[in-house]
C-alpha atoms as a PDB file:
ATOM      1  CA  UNK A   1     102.604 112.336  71.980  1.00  0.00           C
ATOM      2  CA  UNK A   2     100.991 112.660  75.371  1.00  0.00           C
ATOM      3  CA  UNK A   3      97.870 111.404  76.187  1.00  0.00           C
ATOM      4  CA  UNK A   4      95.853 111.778  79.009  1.00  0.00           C
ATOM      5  CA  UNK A   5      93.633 109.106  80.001  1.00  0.00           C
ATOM      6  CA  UNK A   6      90.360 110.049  82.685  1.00  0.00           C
ATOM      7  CA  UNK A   7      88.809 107.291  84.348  1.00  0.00           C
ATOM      8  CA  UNK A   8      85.540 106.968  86.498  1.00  0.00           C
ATOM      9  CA  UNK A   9      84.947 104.907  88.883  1.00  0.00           C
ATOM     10  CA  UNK A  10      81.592 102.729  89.266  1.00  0.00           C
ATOM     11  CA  UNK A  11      79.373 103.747  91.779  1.00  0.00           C
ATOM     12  CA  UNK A  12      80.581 101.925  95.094  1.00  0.00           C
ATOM     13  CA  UNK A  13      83.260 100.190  94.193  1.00  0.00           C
ATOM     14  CA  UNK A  14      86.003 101.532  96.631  1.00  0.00           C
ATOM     15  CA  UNK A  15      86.626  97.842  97.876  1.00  0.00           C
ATOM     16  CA  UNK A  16      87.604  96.279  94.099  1.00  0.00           C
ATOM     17  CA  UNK A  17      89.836  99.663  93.878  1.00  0.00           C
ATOM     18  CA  UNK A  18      91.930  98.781  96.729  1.00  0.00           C
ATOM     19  CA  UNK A  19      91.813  94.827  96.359  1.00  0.00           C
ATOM     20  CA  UNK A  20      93.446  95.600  93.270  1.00  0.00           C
ATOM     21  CA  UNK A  21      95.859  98.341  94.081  1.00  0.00           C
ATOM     22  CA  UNK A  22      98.817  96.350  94.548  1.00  0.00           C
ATOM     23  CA  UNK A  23      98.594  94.876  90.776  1.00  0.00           C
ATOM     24  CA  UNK A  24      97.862  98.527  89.738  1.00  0.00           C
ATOM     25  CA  UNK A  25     100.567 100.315  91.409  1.00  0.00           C
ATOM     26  CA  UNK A  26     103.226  97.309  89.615  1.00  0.00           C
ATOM     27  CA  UNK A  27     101.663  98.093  86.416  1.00  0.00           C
ATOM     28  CA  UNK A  28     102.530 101.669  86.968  1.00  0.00           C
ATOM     29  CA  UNK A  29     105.647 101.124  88.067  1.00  0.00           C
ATOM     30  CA  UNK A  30     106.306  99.061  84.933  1.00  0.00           C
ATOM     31  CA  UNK A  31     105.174 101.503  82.822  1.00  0.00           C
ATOM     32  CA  UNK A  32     107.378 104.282  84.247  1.00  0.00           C
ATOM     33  CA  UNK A  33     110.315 102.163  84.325  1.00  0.00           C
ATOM     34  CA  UNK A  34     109.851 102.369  80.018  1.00  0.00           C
ATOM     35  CA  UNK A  35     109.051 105.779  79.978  1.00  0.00           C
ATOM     36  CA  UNK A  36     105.919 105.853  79.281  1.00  0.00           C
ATOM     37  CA  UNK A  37     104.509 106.918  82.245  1.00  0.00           C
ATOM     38  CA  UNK A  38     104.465 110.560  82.647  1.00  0.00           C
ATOM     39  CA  UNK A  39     101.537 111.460  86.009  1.00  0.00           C
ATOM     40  CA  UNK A  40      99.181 109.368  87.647  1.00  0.00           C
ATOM     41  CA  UNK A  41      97.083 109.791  90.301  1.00  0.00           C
ATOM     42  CA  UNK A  42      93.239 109.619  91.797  1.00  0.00           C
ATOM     43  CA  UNK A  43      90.200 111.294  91.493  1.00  0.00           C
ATOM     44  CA  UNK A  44      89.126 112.100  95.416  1.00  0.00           C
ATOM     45  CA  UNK A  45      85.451 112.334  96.355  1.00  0.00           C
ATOM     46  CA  UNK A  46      84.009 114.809  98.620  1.00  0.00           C
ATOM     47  CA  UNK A  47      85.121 112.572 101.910  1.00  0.00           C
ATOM     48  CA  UNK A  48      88.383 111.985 100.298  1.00  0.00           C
ATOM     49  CA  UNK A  49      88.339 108.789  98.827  1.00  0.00           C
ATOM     50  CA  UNK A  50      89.778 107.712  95.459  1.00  0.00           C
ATOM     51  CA  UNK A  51      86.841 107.478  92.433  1.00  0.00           C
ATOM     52  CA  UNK A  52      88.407 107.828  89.639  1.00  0.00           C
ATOM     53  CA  UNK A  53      92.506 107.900  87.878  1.00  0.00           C
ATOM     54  CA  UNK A  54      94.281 110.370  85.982  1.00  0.00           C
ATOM     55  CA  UNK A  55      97.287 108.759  84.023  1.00  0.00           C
ATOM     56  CA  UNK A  56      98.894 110.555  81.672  1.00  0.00           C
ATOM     57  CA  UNK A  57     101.253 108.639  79.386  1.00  0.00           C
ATOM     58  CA  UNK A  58     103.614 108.305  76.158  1.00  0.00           C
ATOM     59  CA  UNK A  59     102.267 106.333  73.067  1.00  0.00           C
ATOM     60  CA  UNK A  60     102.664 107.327  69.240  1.00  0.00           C
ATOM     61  CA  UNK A  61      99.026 107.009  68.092  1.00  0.00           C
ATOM     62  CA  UNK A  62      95.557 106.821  70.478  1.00  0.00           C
ATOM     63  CA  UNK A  63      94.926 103.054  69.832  1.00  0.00           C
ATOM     64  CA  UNK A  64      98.298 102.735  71.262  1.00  0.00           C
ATOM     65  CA  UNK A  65      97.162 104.239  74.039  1.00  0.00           C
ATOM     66  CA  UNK A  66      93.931 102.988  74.460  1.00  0.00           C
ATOM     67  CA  UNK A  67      95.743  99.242  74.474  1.00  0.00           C
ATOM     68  CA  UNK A  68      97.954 100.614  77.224  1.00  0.00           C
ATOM     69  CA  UNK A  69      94.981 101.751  79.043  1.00  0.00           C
ATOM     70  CA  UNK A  70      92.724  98.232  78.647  1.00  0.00           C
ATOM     71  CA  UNK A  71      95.972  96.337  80.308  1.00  0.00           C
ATOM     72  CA  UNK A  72      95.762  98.179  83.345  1.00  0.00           C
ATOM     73  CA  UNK A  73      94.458  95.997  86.103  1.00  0.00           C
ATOM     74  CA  UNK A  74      92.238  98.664  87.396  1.00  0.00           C
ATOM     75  CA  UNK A  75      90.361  98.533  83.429  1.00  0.00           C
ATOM     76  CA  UNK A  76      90.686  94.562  83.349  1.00  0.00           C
ATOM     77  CA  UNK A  77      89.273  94.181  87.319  1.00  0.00           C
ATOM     78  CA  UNK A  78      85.731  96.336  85.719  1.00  0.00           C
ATOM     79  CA  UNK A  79      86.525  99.126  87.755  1.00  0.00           C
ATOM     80  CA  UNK A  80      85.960 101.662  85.643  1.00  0.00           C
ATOM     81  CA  UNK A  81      82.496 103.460  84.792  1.00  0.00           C
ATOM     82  CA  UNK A  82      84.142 105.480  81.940  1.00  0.00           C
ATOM     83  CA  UNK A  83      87.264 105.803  80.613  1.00  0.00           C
ATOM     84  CA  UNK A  84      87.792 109.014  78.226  1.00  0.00           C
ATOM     85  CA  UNK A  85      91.424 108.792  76.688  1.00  0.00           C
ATOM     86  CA  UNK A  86      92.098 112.630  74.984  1.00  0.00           C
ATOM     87  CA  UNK A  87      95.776 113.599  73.124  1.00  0.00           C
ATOM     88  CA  UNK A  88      97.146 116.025  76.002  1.00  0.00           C
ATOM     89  CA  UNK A  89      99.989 118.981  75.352  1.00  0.00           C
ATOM     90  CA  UNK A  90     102.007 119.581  78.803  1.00  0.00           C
ATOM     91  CA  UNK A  91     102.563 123.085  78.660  1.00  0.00           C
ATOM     92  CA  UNK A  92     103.212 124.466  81.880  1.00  0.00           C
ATOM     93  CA  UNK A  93     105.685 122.490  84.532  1.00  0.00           C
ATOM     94  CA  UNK A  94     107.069 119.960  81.952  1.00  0.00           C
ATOM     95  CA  UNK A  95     110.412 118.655  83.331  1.00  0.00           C
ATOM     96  CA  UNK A  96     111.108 118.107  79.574  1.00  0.00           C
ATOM     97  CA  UNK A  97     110.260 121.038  78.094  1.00  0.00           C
END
């Protein structure tokens, strides 16, 4: 099952999204190296600037993919404001459909 997890940035907190970046982008990486990973990608602000993530990823139950979600070093840095995780169904441009 897909799900697709929405995450808010704190208010002003641009810097600790870039310092961490690098470990963010590996943990992606990982993730779609396994298969798991299906989209990613940031929320931009009016001026363009990254606020928030959509990831959408593979995991058989929601607590699966909430744990997936907490190990992100985004999530573990206190990035995040909110994080909304919802069971998603990819209906129009999936590769695998």
């Amino acid at each position: 099952m897909l799900f697709a997890v929405l995450c808010t940035d704190k208010p002003n907190a641009l810097q600790l999204r870039m310092d961490t970046r690098p470990e963010h982008v590996a943990f992606l990486n990982d993730l779609n190296a396994k298969g798991v990973l299906k989209v990613a990608g940031p929320f931009l602000d009016d001026a363009g600037k990254p606020n928030g993530s959509l990831v959408v990823i593979k995991a058989e139950t929601i607590e699966e993919a909430r744990a997936i979600a907490a190990e992100d070093p985004y999530a573990k840095a206190g990035l995040f404001a909110h994080v909304d995780i919802k069971p998603w169904n990819w209906v129009f441009n999936n590769p695998e459909a």
